[in-house]
C-alpha atoms as a PDB file:
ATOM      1  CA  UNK A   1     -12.903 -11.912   2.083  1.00  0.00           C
ATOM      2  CA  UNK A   2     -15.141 -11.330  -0.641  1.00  0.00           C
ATOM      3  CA  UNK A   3     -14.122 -12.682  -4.143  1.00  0.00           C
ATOM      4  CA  UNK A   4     -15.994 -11.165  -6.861  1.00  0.00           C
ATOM      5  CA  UNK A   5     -15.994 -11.774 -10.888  1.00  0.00           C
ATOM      6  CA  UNK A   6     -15.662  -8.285 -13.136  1.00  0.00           C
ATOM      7  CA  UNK A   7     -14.984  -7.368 -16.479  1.00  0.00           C
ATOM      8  CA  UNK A   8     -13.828  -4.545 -18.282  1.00  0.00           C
ATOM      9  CA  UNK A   9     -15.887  -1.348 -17.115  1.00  0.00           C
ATOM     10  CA  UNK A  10     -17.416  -3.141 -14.635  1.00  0.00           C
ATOM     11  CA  UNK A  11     -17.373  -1.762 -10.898  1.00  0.00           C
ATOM     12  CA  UNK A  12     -17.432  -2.188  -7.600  1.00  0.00           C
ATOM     13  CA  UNK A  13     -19.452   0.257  -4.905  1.00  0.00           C
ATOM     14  CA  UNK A  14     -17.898   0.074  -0.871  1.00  0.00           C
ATOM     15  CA  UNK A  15     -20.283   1.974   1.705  1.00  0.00           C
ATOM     16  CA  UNK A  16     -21.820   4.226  -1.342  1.00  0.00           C
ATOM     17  CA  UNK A  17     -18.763   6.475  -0.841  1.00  0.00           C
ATOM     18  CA  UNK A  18     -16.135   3.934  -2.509  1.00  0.00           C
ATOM     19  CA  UNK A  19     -16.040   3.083  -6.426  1.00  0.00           C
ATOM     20  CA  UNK A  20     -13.517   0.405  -7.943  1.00  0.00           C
ATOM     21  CA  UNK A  21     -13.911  -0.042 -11.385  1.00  0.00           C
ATOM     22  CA  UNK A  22     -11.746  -2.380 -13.578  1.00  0.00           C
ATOM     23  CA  UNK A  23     -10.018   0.118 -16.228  1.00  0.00           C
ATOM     24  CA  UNK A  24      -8.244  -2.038 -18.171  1.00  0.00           C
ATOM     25  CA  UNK A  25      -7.323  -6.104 -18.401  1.00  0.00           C
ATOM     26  CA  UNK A  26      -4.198  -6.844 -19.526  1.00  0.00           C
ATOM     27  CA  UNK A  27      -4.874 -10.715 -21.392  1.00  0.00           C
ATOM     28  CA  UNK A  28      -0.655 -11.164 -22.059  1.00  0.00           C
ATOM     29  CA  UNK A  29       1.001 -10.134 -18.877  1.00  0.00           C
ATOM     30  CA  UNK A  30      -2.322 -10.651 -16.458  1.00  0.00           C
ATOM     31  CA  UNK A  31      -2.197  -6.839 -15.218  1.00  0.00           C
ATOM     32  CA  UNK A  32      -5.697  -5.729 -14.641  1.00  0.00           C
ATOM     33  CA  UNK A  33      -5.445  -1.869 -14.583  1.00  0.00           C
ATOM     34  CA  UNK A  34      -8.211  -0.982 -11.528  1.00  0.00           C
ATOM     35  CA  UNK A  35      -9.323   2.808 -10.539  1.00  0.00           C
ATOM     36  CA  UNK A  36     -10.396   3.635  -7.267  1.00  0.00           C
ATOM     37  CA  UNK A  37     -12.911   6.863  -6.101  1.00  0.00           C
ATOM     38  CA  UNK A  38     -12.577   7.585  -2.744  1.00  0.00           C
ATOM     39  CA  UNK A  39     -12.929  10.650  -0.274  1.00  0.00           C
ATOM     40  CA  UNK A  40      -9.790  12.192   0.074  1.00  0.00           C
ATOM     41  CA  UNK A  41      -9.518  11.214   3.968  1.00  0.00           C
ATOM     42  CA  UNK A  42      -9.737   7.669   3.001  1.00  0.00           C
ATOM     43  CA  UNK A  43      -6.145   6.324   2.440  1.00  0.00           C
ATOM     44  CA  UNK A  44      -5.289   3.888  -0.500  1.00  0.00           C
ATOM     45  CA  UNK A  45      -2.033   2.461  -0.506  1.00  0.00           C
ATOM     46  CA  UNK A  46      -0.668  -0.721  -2.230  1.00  0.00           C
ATOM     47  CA  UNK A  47      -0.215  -3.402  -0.038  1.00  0.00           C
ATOM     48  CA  UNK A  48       3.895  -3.838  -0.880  1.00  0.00           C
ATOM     49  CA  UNK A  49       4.245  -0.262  -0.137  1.00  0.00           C
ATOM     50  CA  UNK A  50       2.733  -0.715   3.522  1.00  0.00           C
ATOM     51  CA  UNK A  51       4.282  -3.830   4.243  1.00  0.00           C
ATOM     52  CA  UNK A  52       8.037  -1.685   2.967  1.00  0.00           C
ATOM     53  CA  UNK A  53       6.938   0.937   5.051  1.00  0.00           C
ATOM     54  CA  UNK A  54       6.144  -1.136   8.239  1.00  0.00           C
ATOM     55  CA  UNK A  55       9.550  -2.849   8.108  1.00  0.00           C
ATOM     56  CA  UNK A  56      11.240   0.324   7.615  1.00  0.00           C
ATOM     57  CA  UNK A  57       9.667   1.659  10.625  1.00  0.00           C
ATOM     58  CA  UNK A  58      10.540  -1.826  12.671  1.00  0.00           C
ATOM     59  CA  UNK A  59      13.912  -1.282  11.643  1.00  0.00           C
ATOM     60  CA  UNK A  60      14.571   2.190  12.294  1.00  0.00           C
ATOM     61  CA  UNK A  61      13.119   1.466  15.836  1.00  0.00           C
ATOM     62  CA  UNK A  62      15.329  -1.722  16.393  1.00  0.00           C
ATOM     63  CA  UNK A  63      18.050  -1.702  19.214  1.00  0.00           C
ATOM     64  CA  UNK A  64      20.805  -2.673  17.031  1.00  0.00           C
ATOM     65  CA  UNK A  65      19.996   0.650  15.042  1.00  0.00           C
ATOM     66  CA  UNK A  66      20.185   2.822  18.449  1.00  0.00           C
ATOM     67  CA  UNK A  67      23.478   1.033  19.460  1.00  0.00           C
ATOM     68  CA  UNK A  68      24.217   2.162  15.984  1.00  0.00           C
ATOM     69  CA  UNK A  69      23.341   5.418  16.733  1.00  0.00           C
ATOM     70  CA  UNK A  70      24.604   6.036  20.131  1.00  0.00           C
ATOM     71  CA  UNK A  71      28.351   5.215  19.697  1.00  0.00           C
ATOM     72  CA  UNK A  72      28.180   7.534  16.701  1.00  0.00           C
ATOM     73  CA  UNK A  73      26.808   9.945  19.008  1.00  0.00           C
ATOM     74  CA  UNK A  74      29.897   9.515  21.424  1.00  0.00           C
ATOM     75  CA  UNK A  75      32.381   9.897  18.420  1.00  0.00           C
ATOM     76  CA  UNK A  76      30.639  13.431  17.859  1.00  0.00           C
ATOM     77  CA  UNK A  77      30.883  14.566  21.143  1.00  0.00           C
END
């Protein structure tokens, strides 16, 4: 991992096709407001949002879910 130092309006360049550039630092709460310029095919995604969307997905594939889901199935029927 690299670990770089910025400040305000400072940026970043990734592979000349990536820009991250540090918007805004917020000294009270510690938010640092960052913007990102990417190609559109590149995806950006917070990391809490993948790691939601990964155990979602683990879950919805689990076995207890398609017990679940197959003695609904056989109330239906």
């Amino acid at each position: 991992m690299l670990i770089l130092t910025r400040k305000e309006r400072e940026k970043v360049i990734i592979n000349d096709n990536i820009t991250i550039e540090i918007l805004g630092i917020d000294k009270k709460s510690g938010n640092i407001k960052i913007g990102i310029d990417a190609p559109k095919e590149i995806p950006i995604i917070r990391a809490e949002i993948k790691e939601a969307i990964k155990i979602n997905n683990l879950n919805a594939n689990s076995p207890i879910k398609r017990d679940l889901l197959e003695k609904l199935r056989s109330r239906i029927k």
